[in-house]
Protein backbone atom coordinates (compact mmCIF):
# COMPACT_ATOMS: atom_id res chain seq x y z
CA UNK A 1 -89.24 -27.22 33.53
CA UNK A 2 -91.66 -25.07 31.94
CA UNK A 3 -95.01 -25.78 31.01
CA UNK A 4 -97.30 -28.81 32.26
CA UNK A 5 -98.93 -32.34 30.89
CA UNK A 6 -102.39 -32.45 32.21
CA UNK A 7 -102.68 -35.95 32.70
CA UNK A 8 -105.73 -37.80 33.69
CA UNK A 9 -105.67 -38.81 36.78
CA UNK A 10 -108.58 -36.70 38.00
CA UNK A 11 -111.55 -36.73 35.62
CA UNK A 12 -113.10 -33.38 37.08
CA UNK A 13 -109.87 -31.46 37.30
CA UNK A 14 -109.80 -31.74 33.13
CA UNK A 15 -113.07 -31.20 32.68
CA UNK A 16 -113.22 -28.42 34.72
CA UNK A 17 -110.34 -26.80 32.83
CA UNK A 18 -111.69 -27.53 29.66
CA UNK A 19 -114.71 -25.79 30.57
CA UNK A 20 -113.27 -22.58 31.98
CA UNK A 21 -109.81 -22.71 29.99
CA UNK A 22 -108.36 -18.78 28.79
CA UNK A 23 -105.31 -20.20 27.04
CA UNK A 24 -105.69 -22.28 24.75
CA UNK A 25 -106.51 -26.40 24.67
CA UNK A 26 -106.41 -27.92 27.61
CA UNK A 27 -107.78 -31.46 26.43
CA UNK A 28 -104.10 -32.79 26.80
CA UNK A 29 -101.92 -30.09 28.07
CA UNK A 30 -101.96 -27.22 30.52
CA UNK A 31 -99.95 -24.86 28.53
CA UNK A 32 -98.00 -23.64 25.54
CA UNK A 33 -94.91 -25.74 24.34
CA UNK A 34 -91.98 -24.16 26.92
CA UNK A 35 -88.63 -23.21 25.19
CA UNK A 36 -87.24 -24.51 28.49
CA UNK A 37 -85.90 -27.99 28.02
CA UNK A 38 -88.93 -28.09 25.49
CA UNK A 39 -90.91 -30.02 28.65
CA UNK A 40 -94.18 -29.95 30.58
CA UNK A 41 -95.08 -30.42 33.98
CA UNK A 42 -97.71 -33.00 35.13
CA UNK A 43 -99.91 -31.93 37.54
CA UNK A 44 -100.65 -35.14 39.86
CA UNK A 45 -103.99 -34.56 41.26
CA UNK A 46 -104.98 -36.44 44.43
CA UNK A 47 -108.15 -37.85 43.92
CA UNK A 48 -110.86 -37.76 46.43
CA UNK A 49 -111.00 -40.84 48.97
CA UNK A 50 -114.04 -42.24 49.26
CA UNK A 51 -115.82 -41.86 52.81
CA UNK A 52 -113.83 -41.08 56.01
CA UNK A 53 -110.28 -41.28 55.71
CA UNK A 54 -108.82 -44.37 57.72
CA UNK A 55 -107.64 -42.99 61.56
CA UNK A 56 -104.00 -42.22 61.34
CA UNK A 57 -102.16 -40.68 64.53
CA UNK A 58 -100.93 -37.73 62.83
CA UNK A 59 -101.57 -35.28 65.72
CA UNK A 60 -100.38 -32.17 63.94
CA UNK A 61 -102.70 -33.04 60.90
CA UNK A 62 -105.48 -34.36 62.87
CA UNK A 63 -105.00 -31.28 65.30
CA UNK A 64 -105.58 -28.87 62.10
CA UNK A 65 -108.43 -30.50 60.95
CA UNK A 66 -110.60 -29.75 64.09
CA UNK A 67 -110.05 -26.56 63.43
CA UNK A 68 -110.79 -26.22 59.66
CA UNK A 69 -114.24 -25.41 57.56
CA UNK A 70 -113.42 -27.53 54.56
CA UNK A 71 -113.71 -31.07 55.51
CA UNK A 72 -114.83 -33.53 53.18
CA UNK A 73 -117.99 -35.55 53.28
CA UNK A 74 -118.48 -38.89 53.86
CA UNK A 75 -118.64 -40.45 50.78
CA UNK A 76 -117.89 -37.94 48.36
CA UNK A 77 -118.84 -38.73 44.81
CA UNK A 78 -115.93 -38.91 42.61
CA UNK A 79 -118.13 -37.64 39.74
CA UNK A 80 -120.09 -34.38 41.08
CA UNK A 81 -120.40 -31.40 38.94
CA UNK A 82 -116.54 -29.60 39.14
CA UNK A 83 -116.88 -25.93 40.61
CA UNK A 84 -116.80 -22.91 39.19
CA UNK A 85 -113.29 -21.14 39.46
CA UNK A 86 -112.86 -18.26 42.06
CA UNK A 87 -113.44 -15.18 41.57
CA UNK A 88 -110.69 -12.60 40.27
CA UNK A 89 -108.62 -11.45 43.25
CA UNK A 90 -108.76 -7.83 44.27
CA UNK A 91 -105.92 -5.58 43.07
CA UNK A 92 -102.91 -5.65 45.57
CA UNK A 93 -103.68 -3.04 49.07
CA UNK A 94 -101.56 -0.12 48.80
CA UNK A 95 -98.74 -0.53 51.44
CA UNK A 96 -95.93 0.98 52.83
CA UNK A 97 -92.46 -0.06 52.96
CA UNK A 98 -92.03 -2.07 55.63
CA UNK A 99 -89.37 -3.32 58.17
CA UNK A 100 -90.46 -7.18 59.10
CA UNK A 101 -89.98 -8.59 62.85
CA UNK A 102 -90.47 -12.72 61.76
CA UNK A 103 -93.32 -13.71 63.10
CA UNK A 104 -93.07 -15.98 66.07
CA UNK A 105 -96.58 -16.15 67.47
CA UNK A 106 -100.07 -17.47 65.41
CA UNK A 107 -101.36 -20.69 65.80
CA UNK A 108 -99.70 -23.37 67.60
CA UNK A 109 -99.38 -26.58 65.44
CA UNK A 110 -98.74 -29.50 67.88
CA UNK A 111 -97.00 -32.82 66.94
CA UNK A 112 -96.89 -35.80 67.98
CA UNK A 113 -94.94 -38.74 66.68
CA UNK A 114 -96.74 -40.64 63.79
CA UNK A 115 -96.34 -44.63 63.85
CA UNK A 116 -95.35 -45.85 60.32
CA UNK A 117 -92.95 -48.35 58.69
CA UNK A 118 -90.39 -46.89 57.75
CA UNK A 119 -90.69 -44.13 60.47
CA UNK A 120 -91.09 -40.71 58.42
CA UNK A 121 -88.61 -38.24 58.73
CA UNK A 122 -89.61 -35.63 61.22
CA UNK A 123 -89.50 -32.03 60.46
CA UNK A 124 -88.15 -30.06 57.68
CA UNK A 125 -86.16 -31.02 54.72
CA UNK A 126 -84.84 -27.80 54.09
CA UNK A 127 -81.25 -26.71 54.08
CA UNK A 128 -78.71 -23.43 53.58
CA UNK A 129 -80.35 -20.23 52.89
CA UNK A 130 -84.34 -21.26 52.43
CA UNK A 131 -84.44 -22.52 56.02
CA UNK A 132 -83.21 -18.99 57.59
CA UNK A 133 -86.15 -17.32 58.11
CA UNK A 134 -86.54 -14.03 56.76
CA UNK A 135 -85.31 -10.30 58.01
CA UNK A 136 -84.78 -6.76 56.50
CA UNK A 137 -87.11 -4.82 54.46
CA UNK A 138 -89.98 -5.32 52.37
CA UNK A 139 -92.42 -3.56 50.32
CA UNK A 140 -95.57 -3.58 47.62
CA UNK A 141 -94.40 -4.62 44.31
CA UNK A 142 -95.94 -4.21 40.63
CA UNK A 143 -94.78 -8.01 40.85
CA UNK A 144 -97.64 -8.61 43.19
CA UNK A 145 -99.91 -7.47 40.71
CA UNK A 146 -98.22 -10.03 38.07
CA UNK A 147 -98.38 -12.72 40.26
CA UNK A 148 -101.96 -11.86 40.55
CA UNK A 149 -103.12 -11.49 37.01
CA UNK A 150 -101.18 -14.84 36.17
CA UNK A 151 -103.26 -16.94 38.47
CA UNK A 152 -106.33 -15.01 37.02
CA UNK A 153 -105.88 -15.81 33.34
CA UNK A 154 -104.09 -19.15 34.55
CA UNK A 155 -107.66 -21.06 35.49
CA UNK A 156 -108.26 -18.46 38.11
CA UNK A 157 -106.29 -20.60 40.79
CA UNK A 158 -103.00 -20.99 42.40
CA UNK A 159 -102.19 -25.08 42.49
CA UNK A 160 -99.82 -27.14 44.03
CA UNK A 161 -97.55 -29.20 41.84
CA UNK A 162 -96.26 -32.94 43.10
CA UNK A 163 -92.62 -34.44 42.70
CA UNK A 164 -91.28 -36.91 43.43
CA UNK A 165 -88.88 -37.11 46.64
CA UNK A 166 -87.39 -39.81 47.97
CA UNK A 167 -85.44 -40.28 51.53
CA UNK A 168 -82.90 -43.06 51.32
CA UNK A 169 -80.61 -44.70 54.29
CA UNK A 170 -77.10 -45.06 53.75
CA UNK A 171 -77.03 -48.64 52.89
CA UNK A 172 -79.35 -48.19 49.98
CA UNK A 173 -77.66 -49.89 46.61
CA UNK A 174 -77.12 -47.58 43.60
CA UNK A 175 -77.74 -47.69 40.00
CA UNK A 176 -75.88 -47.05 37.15
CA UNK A 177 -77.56 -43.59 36.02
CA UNK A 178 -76.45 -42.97 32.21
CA UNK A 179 -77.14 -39.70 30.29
CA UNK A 180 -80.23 -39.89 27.94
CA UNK A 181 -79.36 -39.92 24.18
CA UNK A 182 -79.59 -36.82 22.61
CA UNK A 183 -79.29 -35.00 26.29
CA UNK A 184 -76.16 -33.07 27.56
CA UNK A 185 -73.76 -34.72 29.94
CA UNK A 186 -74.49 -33.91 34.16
CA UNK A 187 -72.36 -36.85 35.52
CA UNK A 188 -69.52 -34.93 35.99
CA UNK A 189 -71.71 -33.51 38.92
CA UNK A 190 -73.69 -36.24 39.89
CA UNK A 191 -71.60 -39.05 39.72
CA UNK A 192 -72.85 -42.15 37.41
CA UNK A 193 -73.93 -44.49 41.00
CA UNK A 194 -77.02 -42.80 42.58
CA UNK A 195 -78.39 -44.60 45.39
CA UNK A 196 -82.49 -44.99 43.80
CA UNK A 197 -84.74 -47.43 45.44
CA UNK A 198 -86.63 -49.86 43.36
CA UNK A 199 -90.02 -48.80 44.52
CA UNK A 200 -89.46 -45.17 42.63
CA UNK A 201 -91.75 -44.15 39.97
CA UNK A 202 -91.68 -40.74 37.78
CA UNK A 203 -94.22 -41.95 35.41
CA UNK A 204 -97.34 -39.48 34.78
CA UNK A 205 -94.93 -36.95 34.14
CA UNK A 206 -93.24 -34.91 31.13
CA UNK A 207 -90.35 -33.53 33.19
CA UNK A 208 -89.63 -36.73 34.94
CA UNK A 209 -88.34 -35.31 38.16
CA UNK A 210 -86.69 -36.82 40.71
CA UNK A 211 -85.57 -35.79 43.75
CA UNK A 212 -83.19 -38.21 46.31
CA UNK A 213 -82.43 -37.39 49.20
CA UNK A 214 -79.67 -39.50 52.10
CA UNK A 215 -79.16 -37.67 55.14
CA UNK A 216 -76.43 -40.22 56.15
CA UNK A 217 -74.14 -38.61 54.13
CA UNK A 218 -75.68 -35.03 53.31
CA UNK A 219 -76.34 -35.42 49.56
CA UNK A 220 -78.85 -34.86 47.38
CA UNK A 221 -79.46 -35.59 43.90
CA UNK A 222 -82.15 -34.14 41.65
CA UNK A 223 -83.15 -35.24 38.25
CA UNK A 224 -84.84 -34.33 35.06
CA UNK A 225 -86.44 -36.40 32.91
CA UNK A 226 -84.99 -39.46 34.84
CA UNK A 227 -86.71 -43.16 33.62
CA UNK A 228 -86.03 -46.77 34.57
CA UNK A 229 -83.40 -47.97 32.09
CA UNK A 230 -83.50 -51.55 32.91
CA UNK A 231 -82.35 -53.39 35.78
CA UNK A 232 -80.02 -51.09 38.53
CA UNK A 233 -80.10 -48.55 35.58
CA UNK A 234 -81.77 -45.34 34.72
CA UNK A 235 -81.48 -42.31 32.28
CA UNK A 236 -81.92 -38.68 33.15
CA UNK A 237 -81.85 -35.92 30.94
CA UNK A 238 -79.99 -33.62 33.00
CA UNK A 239 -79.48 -33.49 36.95
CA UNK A 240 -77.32 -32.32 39.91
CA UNK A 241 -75.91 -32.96 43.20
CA UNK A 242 -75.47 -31.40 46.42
CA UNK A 243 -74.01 -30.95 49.69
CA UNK A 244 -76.64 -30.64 51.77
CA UNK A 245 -74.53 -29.72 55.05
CA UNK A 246 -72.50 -27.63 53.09
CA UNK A 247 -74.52 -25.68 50.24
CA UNK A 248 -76.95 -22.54 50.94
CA UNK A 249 -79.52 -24.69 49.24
CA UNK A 250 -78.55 -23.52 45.12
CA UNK A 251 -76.86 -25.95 42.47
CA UNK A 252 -73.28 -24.65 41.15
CA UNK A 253 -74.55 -23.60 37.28
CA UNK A 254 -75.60 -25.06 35.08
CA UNK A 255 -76.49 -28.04 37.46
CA UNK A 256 -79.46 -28.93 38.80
CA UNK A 257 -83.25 -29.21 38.30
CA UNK A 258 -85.01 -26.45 38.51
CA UNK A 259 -84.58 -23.88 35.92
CA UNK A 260 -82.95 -21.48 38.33
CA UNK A 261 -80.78 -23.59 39.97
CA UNK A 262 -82.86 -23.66 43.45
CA UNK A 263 -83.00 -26.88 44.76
CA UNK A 264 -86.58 -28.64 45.09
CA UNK A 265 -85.08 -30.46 48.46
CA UNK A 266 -85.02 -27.52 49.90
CA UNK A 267 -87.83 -25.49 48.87
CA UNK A 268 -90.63 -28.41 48.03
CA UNK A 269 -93.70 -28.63 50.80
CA UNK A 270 -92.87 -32.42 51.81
CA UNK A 271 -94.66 -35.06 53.71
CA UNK A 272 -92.49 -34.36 56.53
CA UNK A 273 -92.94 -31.31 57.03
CA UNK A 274 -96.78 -31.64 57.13
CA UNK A 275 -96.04 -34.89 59.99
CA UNK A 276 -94.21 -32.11 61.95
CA UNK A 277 -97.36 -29.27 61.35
CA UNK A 278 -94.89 -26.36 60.09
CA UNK A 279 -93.37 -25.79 57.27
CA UNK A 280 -89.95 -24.08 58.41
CA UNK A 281 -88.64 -23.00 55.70
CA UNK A 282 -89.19 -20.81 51.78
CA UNK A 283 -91.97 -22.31 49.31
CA UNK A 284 -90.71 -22.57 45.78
CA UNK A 285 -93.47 -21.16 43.28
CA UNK A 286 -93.13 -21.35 39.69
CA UNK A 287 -95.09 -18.66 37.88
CA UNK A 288 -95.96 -18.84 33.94
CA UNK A 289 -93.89 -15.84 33.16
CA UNK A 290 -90.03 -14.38 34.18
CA UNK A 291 -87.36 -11.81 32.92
CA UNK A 292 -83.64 -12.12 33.14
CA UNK A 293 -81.40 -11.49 34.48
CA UNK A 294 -82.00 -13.36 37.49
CA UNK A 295 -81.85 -12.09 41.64
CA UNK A 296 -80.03 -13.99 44.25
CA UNK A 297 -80.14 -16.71 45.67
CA UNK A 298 -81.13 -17.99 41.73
CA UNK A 299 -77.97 -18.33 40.10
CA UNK A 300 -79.21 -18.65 36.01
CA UNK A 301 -82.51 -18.06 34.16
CA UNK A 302 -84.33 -19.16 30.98
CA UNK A 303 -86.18 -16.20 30.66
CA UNK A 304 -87.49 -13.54 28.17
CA UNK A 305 -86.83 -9.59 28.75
CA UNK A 306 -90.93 -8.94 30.16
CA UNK A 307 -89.47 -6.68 32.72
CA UNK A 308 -93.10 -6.95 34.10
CA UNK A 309 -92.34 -10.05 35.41
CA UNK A 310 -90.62 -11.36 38.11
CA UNK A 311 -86.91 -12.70 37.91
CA UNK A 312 -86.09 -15.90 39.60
CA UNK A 313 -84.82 -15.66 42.68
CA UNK A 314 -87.53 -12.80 43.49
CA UNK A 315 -88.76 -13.50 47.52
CA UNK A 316 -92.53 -12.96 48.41
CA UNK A 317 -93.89 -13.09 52.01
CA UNK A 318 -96.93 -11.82 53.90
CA UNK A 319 -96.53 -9.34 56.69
CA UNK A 320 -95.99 -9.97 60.06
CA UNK A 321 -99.91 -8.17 60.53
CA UNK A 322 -101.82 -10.04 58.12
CA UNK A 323 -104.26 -11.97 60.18
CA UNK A 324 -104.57 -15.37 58.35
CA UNK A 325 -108.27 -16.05 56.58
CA UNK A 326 -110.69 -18.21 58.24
CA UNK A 327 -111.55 -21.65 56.95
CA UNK A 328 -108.24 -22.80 55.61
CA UNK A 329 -107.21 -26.23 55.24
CA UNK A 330 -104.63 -27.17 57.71
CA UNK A 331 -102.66 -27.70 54.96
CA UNK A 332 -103.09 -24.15 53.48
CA UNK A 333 -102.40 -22.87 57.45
CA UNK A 334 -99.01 -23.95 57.47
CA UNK A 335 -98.48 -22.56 53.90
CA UNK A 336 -99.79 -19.30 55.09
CA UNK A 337 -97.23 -19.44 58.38
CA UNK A 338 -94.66 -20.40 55.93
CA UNK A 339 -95.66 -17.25 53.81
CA UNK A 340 -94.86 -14.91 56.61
CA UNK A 341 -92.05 -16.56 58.30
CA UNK A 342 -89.71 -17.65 55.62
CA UNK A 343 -91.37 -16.62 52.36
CA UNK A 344 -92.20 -17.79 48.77
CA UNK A 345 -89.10 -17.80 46.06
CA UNK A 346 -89.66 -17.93 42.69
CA UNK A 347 -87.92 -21.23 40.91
CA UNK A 348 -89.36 -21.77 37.51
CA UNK A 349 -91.81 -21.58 34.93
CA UNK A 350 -94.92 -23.37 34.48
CA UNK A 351 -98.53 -23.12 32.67
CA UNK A 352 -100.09 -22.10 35.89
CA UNK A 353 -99.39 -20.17 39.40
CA UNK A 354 -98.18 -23.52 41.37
CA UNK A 355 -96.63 -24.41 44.58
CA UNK A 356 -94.52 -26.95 44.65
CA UNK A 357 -94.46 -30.19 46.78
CA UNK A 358 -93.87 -33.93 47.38
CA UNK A 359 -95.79 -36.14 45.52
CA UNK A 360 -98.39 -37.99 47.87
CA UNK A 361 -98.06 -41.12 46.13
CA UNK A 362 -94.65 -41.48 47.87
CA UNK A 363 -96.29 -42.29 51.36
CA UNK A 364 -97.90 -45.67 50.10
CA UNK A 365 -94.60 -46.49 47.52
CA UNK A 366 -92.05 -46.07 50.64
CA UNK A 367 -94.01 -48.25 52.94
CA UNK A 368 -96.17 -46.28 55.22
CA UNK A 369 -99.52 -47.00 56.15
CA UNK A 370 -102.88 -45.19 56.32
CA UNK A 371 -103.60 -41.80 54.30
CA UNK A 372 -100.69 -39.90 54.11
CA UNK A 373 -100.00 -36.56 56.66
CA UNK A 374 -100.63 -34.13 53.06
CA UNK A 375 -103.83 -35.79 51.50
CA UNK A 376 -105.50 -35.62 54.82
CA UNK A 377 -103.70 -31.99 55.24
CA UNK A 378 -106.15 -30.94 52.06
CA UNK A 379 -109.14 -31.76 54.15
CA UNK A 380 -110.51 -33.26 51.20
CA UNK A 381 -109.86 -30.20 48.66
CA UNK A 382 -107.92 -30.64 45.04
CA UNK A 383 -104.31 -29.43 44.91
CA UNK A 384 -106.23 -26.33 42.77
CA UNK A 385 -108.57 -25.53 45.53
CA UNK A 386 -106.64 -26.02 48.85
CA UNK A 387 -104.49 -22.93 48.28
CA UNK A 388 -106.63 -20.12 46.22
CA UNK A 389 -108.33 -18.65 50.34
CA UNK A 390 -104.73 -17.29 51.24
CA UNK A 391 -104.46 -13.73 50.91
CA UNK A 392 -101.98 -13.45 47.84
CA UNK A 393 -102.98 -9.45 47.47
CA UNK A 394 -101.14 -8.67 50.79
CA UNK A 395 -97.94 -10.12 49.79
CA UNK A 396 -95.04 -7.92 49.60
CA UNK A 397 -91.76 -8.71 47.73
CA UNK A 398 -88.19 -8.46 49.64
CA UNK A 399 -85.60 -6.57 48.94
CA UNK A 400 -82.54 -8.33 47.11
């Protein structure tokens, strides 16, 4: 899933990269054509609400956001001037190897139960390996300082990239899901009945992800390039399925979504997770650049031989003694616990520095009420300016 669609769903996000682009156009697109499925990932801005956000009782959320800088204004303009893009990042702090004891103080995140229809899911998503949080050694890495110059030349910013994910009872009907002409055949893994609600969009995007989730019987399926087909049927492009009680959170190759096998269920920030006010388990993050071969837990690559850059699979964290910045977003609080705790992985490749998550336009498509727990997470911010505070200098990369 390499490279991204810019489309334009937030006026001031494209003009802004326009303005202050380093890689080429950006009138349409947010990178170079990928040799990775030859696709592009859409990044799904949220756009600004107008005036206060409607009272929701999401206690860990609203909990946060007494205690962050960044709020928005009542009645923000959606059509002030963008801003400028951060300033370059200073070079990683020289640091010794170090031996990390997780983390099990910082700042308590209450929660409360939030009163939607359907009721959310509570807590994490996560399964296998990603939701382990992390021990043994770790230690400054020239892939710091790659990480570092991608988001600089990548519109100075690290984002965070929306997909789809959808939680699904076990009386849910399936559809017939078909394999898209001129695509190679998944169904041998995912089975041709997959249990997709009508309400489910992946429009806006070039990758067409999908990710469905049913607890009931500890599956998940994720999709590329999946679209409506007609009635109780869809195409997908390619895809995979997994056990969730059962697998350490990678798809058997060649299966799956992501480009290194990693599944999105279980590394993706979701909606539950923000409800809950901790994000217990690994973020993915997709860079713009990766070599082969790949590090465990990734289990393939579709990379080039830059051994300056990361392999999939690679596992960043913060240490234990980073203090955590003032100012942040609740949203980018919980990242930043996350960061320490469990750790970033790398997944994929993309035309920017992203983190990904659920898409916020879930909330209102599954039922629930109000703003949803992750736009009001963002304090008001963009997904390109909720993120950039954290202190991605002092992250160190863990041993294989």
């Amino acid at each position: 899933m390499r490279g991204n669609y810019l489309i334009g769903r937030c006026r001031r996000w494209r003009e802004w990269l326009t303005k202050h682009h380093r890689r080429g156009s950006v009138s349409a697109e947010w990178a170079q054509p990928g040799a990775h499925r030859a696709s592009r990932r859409t990044i799904r801005t949220v756009a600004a609400r107008r005036g206060a956000p409607p009272l929701l009782a999401v206690g860990a959320v609203v909990a946060l956001l007494g205690t962050s800088q960044a709020s928005a204004p009542a009645n923000q303009s959606h059509h002030r001037s963008p801003p400028s893009p951060p300033s370059p990042p200073s070079p990683p702090r020289p640091s010794a190897t170090t031996t990390t004891t997780t983390p099990t103080t910082g700042t308590t995140i209450p929660t409360t139960t939030v009163p939607t229809t359907p009721p959310v899911t509570s807590g994490s998503l996560s399964f296998g390996l990603f939701a382990t949080p992390l021990t043994g050694t770790s230690s400054a890495s020239p892939y710091v300082s790659d990480l570092l110059t991608d988001y600089t030349h990548a519109y100075g910013s690290v984002g965070v990239n929306e997909m789809p994910v959808w939680i699904v009872g076990r009386s849910q009907a399936t559809v017939t899901v078909s394999v898209a002409p001129g695509c190679n055949n998944f169904t041998s893994d995912t089975g041709t009945q997959i249990p997709i609600p009508s309400g489910v969009t992946t429009a806006g995007s070039g990758d067409s992800p999908l990710v469905v989730d049913q607890p009931s019987t500890h599956t998940e399926w994720e999709l590329w390039q999946a679209l409506p087909a007609g009635r109780a049927h869809w195409t997908a492009c390619w895809g995979g399925k997994l056990d969730t009680a059962a697998s350490n959170g990678v798809f058997p190759s060649p299966f799956g979504l992501s480009a290194s096998g990693i599944s999105y269920l279980a590394t993706a920030i979701t909606e539950a997770d923000v409800a809950s006010g901790s994000i217990d388990h690994a973020i993915a993050l997709d860079l713009t650049g990766c070599t082969a071969p790949q590090v465990a837990p990734a289990d393939r690559n579709d990379c080039s031989t830059d051994h300056a850059q990361p392999p999939y699979g690679t596992r960043y964290r913060l240490p234990a003694g980073v203090a955590m910045p003032p100012g942040l977003a609740p949203f980018a609080q919980m990242v930043f616990h996350a960061m320490q705790r469990y750790g970033l992985v790398t997944t994929d490749q993309a035309g920017a520095v992203m983190l990904q998550a659920e898409s916020s336009s879930d909330w209102a498509a599954q039922g629930h009420q109000g703003v949803d727990p992750m736009t009001m997470s963002w304090s008001g911010q963009q997904e390109y300016q909720v993120v950039p505070k954290l202190p991605w200098s002092q992250l160190q990369v863990v041993a294989p």
